[in-house]
C-alpha atoms as a PDB file:
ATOM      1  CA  UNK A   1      90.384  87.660  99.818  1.00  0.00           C
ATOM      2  CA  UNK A   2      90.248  84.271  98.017  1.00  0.00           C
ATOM      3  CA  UNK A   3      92.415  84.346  94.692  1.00  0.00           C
ATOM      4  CA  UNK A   4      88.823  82.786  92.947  1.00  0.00           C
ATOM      5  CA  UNK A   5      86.403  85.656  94.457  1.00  0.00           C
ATOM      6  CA  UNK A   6      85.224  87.305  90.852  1.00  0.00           C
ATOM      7  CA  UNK A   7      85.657  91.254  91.324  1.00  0.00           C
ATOM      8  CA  UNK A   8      84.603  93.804  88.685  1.00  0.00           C
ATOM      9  CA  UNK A   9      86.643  96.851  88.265  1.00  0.00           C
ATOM     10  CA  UNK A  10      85.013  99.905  89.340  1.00  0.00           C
ATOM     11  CA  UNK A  11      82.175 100.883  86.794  1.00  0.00           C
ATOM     12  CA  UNK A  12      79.864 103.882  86.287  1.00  0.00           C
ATOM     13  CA  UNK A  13      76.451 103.571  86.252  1.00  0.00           C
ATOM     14  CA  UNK A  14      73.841 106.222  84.680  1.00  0.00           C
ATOM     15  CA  UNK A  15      71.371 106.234  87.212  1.00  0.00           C
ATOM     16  CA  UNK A  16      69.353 109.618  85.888  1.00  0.00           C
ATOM     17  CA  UNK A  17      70.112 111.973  83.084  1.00  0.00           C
ATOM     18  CA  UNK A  18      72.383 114.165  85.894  1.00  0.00           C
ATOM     19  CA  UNK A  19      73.861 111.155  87.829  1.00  0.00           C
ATOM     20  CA  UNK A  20      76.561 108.496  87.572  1.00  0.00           C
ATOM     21  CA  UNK A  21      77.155 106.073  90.579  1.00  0.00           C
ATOM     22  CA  UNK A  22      80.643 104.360  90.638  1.00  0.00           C
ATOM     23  CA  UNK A  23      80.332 100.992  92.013  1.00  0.00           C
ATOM     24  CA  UNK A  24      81.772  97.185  92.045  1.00  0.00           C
ATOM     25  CA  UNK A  25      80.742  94.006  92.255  1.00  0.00           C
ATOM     26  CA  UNK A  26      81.976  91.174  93.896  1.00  0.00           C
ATOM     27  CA  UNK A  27      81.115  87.213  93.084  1.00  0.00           C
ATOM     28  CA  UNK A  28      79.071  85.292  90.954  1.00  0.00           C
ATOM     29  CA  UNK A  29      76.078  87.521  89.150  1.00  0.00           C
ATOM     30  CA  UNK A  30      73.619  84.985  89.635  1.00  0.00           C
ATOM     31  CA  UNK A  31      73.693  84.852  92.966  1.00  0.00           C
ATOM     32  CA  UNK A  32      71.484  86.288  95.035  1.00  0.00           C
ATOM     33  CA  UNK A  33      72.169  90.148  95.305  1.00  0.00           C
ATOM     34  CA  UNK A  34      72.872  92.092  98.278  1.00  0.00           C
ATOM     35  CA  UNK A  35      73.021  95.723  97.589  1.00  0.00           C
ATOM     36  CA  UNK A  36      75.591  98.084 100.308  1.00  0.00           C
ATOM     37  CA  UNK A  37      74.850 101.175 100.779  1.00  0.00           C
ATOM     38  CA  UNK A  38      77.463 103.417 102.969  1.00  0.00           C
ATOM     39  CA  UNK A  39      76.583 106.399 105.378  1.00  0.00           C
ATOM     40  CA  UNK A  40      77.869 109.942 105.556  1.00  0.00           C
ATOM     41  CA  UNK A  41      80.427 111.448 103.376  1.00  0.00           C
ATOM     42  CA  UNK A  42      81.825 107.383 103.382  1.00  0.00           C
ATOM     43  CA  UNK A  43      82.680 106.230  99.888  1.00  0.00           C
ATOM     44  CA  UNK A  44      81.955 102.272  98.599  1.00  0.00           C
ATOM     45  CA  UNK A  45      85.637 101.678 100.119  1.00  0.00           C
ATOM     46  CA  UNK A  46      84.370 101.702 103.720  1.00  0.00           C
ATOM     47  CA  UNK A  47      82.605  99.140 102.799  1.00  0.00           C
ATOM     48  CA  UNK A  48      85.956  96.416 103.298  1.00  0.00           C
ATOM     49  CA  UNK A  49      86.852  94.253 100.035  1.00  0.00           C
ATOM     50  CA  UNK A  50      87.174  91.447 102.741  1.00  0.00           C
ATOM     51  CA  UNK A  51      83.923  91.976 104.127  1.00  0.00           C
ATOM     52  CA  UNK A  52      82.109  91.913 100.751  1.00  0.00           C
ATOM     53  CA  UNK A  53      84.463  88.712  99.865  1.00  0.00           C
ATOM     54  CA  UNK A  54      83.062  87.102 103.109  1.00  0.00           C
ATOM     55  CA  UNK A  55      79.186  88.271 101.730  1.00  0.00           C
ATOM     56  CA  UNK A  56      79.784  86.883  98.133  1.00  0.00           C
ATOM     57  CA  UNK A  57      81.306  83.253 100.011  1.00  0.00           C
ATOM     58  CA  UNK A  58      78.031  83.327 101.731  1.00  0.00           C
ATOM     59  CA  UNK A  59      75.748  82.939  98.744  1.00  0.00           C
ATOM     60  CA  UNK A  60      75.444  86.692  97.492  1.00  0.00           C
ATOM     61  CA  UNK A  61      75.906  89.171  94.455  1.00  0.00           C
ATOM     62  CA  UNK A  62      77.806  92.238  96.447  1.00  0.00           C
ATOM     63  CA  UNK A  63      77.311  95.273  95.030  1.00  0.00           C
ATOM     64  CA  UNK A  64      78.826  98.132  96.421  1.00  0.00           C
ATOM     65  CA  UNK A  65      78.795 101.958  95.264  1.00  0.00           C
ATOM     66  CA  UNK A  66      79.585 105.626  95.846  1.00  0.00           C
ATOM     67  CA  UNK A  67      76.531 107.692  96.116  1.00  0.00           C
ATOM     68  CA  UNK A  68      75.897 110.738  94.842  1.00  0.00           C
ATOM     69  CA  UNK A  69      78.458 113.744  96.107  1.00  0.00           C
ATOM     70  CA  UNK A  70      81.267 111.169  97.240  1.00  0.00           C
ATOM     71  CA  UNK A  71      84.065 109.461  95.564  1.00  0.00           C
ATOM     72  CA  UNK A  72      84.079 108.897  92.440  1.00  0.00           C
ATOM     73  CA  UNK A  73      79.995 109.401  91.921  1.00  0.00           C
ATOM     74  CA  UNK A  74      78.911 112.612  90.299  1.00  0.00           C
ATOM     75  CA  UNK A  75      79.207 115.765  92.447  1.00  0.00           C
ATOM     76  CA  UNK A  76      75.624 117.411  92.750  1.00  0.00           C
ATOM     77  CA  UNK A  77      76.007 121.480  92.654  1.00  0.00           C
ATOM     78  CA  UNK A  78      75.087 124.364  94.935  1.00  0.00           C
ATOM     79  CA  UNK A  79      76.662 124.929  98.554  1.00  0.00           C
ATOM     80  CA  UNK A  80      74.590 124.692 101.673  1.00  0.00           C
ATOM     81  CA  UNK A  81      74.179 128.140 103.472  1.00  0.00           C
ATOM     82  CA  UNK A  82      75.464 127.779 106.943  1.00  0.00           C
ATOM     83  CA  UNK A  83      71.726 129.409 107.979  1.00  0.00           C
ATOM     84  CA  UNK A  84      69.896 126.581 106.417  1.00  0.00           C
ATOM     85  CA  UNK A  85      72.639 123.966 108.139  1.00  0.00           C
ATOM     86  CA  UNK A  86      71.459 125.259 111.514  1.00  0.00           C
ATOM     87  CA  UNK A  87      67.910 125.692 110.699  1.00  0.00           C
ATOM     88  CA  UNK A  88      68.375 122.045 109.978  1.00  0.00           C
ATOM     89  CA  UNK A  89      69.746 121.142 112.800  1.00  0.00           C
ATOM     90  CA  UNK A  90      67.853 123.004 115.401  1.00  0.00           C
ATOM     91  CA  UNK A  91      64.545 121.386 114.000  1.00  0.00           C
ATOM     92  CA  UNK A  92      63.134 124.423 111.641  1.00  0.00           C
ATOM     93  CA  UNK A  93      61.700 124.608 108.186  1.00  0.00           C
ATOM     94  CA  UNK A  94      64.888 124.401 105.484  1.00  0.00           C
ATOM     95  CA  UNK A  95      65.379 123.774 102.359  1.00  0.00           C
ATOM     96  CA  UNK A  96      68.203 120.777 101.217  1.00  0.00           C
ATOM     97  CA  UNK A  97      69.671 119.855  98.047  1.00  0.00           C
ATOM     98  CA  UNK A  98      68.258 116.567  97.826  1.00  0.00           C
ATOM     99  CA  UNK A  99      66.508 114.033  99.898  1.00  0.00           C
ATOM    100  CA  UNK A 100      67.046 110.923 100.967  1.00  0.00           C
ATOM    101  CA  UNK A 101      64.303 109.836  99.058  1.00  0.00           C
ATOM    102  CA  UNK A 102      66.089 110.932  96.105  1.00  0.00           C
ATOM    103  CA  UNK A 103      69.475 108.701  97.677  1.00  0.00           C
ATOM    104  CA  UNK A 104      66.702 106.056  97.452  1.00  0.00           C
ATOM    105  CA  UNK A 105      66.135 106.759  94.255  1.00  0.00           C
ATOM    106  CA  UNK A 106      69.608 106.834  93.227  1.00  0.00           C
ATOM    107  CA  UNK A 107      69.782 102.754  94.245  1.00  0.00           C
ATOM    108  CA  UNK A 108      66.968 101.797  92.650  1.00  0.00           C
ATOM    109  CA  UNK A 109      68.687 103.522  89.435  1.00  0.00           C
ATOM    110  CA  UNK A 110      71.379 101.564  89.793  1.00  0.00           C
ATOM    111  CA  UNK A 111      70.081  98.366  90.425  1.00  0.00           C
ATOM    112  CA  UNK A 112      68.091  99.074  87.282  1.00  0.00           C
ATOM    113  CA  UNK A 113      71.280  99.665  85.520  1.00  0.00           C
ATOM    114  CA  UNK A 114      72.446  96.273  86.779  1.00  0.00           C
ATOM    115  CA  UNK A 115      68.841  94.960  85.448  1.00  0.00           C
ATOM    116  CA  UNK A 116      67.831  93.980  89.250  1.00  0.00           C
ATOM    117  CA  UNK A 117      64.352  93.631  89.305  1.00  0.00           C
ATOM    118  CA  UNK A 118      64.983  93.310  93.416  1.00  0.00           C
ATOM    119  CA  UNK A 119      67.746  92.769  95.818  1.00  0.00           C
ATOM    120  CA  UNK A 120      68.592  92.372  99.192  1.00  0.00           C
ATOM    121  CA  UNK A 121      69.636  95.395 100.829  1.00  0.00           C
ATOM    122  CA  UNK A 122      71.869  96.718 103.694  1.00  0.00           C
ATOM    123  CA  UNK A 123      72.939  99.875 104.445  1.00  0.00           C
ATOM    124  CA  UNK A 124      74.677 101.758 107.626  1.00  0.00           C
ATOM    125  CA  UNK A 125      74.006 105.153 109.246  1.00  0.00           C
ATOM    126  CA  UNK A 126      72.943 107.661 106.361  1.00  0.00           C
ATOM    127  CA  UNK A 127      72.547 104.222 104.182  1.00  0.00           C
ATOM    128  CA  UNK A 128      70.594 102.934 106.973  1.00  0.00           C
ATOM    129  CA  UNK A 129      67.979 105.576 106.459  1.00  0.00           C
ATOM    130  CA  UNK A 130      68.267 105.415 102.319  1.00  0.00           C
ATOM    131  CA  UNK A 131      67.931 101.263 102.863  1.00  0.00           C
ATOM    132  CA  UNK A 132      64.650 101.626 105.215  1.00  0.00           C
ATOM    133  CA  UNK A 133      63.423 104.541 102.453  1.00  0.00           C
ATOM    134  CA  UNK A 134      63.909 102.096  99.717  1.00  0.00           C
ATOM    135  CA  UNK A 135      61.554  99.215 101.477  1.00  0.00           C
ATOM    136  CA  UNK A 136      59.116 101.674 101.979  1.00  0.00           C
ATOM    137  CA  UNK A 137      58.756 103.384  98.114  1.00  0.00           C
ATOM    138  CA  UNK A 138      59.151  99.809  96.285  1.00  0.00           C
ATOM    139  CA  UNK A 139      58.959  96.802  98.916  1.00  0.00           C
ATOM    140  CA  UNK A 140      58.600  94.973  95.716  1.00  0.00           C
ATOM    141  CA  UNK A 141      62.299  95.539  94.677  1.00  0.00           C
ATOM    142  CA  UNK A 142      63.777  95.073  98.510  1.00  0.00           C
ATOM    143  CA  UNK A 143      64.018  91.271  99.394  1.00  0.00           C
ATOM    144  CA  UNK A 144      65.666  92.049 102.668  1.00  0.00           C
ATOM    145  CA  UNK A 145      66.474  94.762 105.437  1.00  0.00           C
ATOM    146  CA  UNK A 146      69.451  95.220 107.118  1.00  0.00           C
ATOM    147  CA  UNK A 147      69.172  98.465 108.361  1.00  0.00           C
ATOM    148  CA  UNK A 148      72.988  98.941 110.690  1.00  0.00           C
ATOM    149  CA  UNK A 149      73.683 101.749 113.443  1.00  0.00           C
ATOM    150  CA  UNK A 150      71.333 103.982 112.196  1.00  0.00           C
ATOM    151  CA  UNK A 151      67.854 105.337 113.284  1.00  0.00           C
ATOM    152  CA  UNK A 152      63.927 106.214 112.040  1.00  0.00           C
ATOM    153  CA  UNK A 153      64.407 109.567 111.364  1.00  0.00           C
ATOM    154  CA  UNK A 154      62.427 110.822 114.643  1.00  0.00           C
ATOM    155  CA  UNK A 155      64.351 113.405 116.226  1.00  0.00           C
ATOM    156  CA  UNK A 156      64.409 111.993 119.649  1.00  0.00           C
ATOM    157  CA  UNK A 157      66.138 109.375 118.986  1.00  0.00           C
ATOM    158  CA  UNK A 158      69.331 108.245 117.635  1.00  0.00           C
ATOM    159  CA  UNK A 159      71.039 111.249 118.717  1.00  0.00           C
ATOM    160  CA  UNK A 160      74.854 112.266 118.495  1.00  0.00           C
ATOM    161  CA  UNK A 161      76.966 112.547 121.721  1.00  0.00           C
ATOM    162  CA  UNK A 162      77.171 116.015 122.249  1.00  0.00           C
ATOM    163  CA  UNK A 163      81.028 115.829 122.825  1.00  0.00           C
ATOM    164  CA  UNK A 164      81.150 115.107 118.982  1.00  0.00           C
ATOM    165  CA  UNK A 165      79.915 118.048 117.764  1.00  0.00           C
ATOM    166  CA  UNK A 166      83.301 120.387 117.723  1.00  0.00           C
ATOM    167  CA  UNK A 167      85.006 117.538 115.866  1.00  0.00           C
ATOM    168  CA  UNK A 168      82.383 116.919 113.345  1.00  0.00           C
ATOM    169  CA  UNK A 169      82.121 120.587 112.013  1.00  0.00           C
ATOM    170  CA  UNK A 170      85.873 121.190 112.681  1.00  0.00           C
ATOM    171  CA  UNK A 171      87.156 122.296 109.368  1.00  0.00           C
ATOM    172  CA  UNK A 172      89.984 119.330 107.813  1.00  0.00           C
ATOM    173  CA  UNK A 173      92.277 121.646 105.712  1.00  0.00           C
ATOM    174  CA  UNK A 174      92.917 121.178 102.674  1.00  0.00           C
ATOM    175  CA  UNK A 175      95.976 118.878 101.490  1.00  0.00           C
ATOM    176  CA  UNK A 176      95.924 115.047 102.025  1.00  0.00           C
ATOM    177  CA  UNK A 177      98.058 114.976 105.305  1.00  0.00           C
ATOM    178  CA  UNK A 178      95.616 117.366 106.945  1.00  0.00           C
ATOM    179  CA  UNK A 179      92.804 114.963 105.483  1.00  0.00           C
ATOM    180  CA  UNK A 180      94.103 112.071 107.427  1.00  0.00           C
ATOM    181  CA  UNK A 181      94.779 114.001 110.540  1.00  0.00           C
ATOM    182  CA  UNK A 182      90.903 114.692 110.794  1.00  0.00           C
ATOM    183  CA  UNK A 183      89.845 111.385 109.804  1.00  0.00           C
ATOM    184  CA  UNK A 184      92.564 109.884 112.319  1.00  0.00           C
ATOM    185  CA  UNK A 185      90.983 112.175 115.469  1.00  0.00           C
ATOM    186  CA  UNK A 186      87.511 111.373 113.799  1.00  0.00           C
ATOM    187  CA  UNK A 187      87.271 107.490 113.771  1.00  0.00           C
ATOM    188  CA  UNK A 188      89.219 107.137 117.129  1.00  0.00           C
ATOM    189  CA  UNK A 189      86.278 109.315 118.692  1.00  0.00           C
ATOM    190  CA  UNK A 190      83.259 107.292 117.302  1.00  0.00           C
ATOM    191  CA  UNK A 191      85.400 103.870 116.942  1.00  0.00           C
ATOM    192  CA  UNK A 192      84.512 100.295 118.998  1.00  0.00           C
ATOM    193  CA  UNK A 193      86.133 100.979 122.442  1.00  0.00           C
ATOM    194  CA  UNK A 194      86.380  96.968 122.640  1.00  0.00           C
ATOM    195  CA  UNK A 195      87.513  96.426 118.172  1.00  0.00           C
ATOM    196  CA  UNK A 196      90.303  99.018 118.266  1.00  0.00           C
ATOM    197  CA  UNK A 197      91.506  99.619 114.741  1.00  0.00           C
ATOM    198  CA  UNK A 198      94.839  99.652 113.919  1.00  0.00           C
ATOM    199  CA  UNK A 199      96.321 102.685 112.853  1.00  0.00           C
ATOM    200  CA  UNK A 200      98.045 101.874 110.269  1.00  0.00           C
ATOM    201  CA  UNK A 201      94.822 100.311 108.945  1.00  0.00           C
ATOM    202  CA  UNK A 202      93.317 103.772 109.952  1.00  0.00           C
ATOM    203  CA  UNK A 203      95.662 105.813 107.436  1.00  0.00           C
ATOM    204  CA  UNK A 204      95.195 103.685 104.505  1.00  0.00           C
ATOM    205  CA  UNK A 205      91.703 104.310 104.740  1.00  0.00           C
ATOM    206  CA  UNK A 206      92.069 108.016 105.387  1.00  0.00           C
ATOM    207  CA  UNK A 207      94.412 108.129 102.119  1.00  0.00           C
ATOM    208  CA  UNK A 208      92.609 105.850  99.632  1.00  0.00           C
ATOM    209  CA  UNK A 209      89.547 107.880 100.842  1.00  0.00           C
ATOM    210  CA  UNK A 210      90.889 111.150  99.804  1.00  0.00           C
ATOM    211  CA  UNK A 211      92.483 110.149  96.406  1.00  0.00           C
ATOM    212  CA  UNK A 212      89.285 108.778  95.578  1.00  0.00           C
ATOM    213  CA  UNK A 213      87.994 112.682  95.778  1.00  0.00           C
ATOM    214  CA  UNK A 214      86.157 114.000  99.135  1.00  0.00           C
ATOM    215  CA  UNK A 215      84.322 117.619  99.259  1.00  0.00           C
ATOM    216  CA  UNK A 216      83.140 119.049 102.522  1.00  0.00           C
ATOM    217  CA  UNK A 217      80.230 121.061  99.990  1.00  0.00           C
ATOM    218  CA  UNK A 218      79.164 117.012  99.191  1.00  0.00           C
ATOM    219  CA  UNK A 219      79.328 115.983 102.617  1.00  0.00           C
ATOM    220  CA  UNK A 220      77.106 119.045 103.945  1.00  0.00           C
ATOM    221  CA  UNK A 221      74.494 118.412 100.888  1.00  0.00           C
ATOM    222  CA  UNK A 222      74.267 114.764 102.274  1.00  0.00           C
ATOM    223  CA  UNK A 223      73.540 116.010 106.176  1.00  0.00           C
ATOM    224  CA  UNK A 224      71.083 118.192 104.587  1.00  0.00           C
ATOM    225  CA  UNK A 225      69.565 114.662 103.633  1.00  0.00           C
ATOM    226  CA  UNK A 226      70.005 113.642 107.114  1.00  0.00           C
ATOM    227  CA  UNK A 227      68.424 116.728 108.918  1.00  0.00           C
ATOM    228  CA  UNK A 228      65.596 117.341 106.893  1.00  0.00           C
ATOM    229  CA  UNK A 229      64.664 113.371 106.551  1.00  0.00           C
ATOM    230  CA  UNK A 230      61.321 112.849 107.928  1.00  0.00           C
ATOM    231  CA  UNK A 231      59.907 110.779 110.520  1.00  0.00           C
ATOM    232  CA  UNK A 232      59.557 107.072 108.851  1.00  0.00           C
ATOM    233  CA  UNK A 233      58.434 105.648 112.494  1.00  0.00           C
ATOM    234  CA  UNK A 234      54.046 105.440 111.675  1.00  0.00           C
ATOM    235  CA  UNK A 235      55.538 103.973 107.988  1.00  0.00           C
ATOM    236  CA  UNK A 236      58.231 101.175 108.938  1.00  0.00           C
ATOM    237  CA  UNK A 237      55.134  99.481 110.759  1.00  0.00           C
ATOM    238  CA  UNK A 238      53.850  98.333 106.791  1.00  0.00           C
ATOM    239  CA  UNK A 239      57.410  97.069 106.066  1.00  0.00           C
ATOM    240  CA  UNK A 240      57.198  93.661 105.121  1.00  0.00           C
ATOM    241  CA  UNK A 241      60.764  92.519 103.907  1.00  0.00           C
ATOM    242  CA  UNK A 242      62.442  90.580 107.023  1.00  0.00           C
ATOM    243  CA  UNK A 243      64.319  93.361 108.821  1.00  0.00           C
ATOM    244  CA  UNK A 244      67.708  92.646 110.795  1.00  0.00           C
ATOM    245  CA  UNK A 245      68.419  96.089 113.126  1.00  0.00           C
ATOM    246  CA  UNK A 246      72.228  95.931 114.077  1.00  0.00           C
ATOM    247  CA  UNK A 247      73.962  98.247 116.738  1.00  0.00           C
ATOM    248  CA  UNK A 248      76.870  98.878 118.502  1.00  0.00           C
ATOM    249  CA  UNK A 249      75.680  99.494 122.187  1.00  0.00           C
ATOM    250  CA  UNK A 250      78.924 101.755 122.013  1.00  0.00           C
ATOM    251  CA  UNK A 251      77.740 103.834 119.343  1.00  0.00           C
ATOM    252  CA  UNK A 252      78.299 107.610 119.864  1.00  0.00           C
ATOM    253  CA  UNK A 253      77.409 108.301 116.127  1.00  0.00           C
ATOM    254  CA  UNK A 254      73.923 107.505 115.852  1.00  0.00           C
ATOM    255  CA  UNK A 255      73.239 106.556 119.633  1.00  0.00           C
ATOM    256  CA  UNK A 256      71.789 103.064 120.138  1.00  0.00           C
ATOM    257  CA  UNK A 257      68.050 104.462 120.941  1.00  0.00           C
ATOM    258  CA  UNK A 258      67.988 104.611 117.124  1.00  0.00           C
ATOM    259  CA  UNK A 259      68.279 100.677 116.525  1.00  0.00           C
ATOM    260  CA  UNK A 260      66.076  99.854 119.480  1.00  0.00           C
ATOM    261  CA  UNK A 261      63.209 102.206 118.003  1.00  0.00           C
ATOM    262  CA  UNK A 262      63.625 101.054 114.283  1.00  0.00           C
ATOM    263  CA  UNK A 263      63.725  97.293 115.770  1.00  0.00           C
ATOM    264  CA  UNK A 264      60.169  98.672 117.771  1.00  0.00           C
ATOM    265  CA  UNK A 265      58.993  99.686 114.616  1.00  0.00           C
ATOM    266  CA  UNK A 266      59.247  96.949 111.936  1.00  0.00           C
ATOM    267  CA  UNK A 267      57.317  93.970 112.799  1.00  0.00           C
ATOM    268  CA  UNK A 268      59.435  91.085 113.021  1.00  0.00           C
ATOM    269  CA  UNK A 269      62.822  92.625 113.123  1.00  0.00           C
ATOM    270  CA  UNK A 270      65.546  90.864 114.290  1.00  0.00           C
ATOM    271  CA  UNK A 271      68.097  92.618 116.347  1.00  0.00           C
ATOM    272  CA  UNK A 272      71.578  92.360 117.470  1.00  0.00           C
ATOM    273  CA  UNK A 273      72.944  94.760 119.819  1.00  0.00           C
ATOM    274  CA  UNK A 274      76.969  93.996 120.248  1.00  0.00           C
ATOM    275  CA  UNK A 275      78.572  94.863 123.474  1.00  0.00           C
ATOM    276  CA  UNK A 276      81.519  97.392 122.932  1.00  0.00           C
ATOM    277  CA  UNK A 277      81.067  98.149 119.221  1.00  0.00           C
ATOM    278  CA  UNK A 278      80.848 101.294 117.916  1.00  0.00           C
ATOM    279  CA  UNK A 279      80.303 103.066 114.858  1.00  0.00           C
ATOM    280  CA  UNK A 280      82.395 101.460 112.628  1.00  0.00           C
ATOM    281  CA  UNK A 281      83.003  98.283 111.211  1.00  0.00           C
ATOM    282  CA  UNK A 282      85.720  96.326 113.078  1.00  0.00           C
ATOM    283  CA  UNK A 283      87.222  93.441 110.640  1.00  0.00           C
ATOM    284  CA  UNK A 284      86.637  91.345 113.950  1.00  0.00           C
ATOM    285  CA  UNK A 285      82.703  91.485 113.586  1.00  0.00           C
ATOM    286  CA  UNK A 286      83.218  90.628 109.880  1.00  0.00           C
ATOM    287  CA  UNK A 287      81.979  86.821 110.645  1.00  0.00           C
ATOM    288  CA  UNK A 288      79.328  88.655 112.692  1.00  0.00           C
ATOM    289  CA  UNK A 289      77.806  90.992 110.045  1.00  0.00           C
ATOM    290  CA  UNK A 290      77.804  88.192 107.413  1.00  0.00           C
ATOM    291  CA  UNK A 291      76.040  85.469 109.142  1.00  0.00           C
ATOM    292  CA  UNK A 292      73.488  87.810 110.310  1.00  0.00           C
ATOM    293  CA  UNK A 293      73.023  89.041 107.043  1.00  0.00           C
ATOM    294  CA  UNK A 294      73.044  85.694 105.445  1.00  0.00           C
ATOM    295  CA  UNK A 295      70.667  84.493 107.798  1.00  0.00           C
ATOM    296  CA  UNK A 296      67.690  87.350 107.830  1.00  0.00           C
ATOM    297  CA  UNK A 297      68.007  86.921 104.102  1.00  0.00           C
ATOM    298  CA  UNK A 298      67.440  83.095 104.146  1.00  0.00           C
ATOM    299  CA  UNK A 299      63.703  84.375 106.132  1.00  0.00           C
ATOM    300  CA  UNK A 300      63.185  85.904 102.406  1.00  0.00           C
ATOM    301  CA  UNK A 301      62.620  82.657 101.105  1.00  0.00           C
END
């Protein structure tokens, strides 16, 4: 990171009278601002300070936060039944916490706090879905879409790999050690075959995630989110900030028919499918995601 990037220290921000997002900034304020939004149970930090120094070189105001049940951001209550969970998952009627309209709403609170009238926005997986949510409630306030690995909400697409599944609701144990263990097995499943990460790199993560707080009760509210989203596929068609649909062709995650049928959906989208990349981000494609971004949000002008 260059020694003259401007970072903020982490700050809260009252985004509703229940809700405080943590979040940081990086680079000049009155630059243009690019809003991050991270996916499942995946605090601001996966978002790399390198990455978001590379964004702010490139002409933008990063902002980057926890949302709501993860890291530092306020912990919403209540426990998801394990009932509902598979309702959810199978396709049937159940009730969630929370939307991801209201993770929509959450951004917009904070980029009120930051008195943003509008930004650019880009979001992966889960943040995907909250990013396309946000152009669709206030297009007004969303200057550009980067909408990365994720999908439209329509059931038939953008599927996990089935071999996933064991992994996903394995439980992780509680201490810090055990944390990292199931993060470890975890990103070298759904990691970029052809960007392996290092391990030590891997750890670091694992640990700075878990001292920055992580509950399973949070992460299972947020898939709520995710199972019970609805179909935005009819809706994206009206979305008229430029749209840039990025996916790892690797992708076992959110599989890659999720990025080709949000990039069918949103006239105009640009789209970048990357050979070998999965559902991460690999500090190799670093150059990659910021000129891409950089360059759909120049088509905002």
């Amino acid at each position: 990171m260059s020694a003259e990037m401007t970072v903020s220290d982490e700050l809260l921000a009252p985004v509703s009278p229940e809700i405080e997002l943590c979040y940081q900034t990086f680079g000049d304020p009155e630059a243009e601002p690019l809003l991050l939004v991270m996916g499942l149970g995946g605090p601001m930090t996966w978002w790399d300070a390198e990455l978001c120094a590379q964004l702010a070189t490139a002409g933008f105001y990063v902002i980057r936060y926890d949302n709501r049940d993860v890291g530092r951001s306020t912990r919403f209550p209540g426990r998801v039944r394990r009932a509902d969970l598979v309702r959810a998952f199978v396709g049937a009627p159940a009730r969630a916490p929370y939307s991801i309209a209201d993770l929509a709403g959450d951004a917009f609170g904070l980029l009120d706090h930051l008195g943003l009238d509008s930004a650019h926005v880009a979001g992966i997986s889960m943040g995907g879905m909250i990013a396309q949510t946000m152009a669709l409630q206030a297009p007004e306030r969303v200057r550009s879409l980067a909408s990365i690995m994720s999908t439209t909400g329509r059931r038939s697409v953008g599927r996990q790999h089935p071999t996933l599944i064991p992994t996903l609701i394995a439980g992780r144990g509680p201490d810090r050690e055990a944390y990292i263990k199931g993060a470890l097995l975890v990103w070298r499943l759904i990691g970029s075959p052809r960007f392996p990460a290092d391990e030590d790199r891997l750890r670091q993560r694992a640990g700075d995630t878990f001292d920055r707080g992580v509950s399973r009760a949070g992460v299972m509210r947020q898939m709520m989110a995710v199972l019970t989203q609805p179909d935005r596929t009819r809706a994206l068609a009206g979305v008229t900030a430029p749209t840039l649909v990025m996916h790892g062709l690797a992708d076992k995650m959110v599989g890659v028919s999720g990025g080709r049928a949000t990039a069918a959906a949103v006239p105009g989208a640009r789209v970048t499918f990357i050979e070998g990349w999965g559902h991460d981000l690999p500090p190799a494609l670093f150059p990659t995601f910021t000129t891409a971004i950089r360059r759909n949000a120049d088509r905002a002008r």
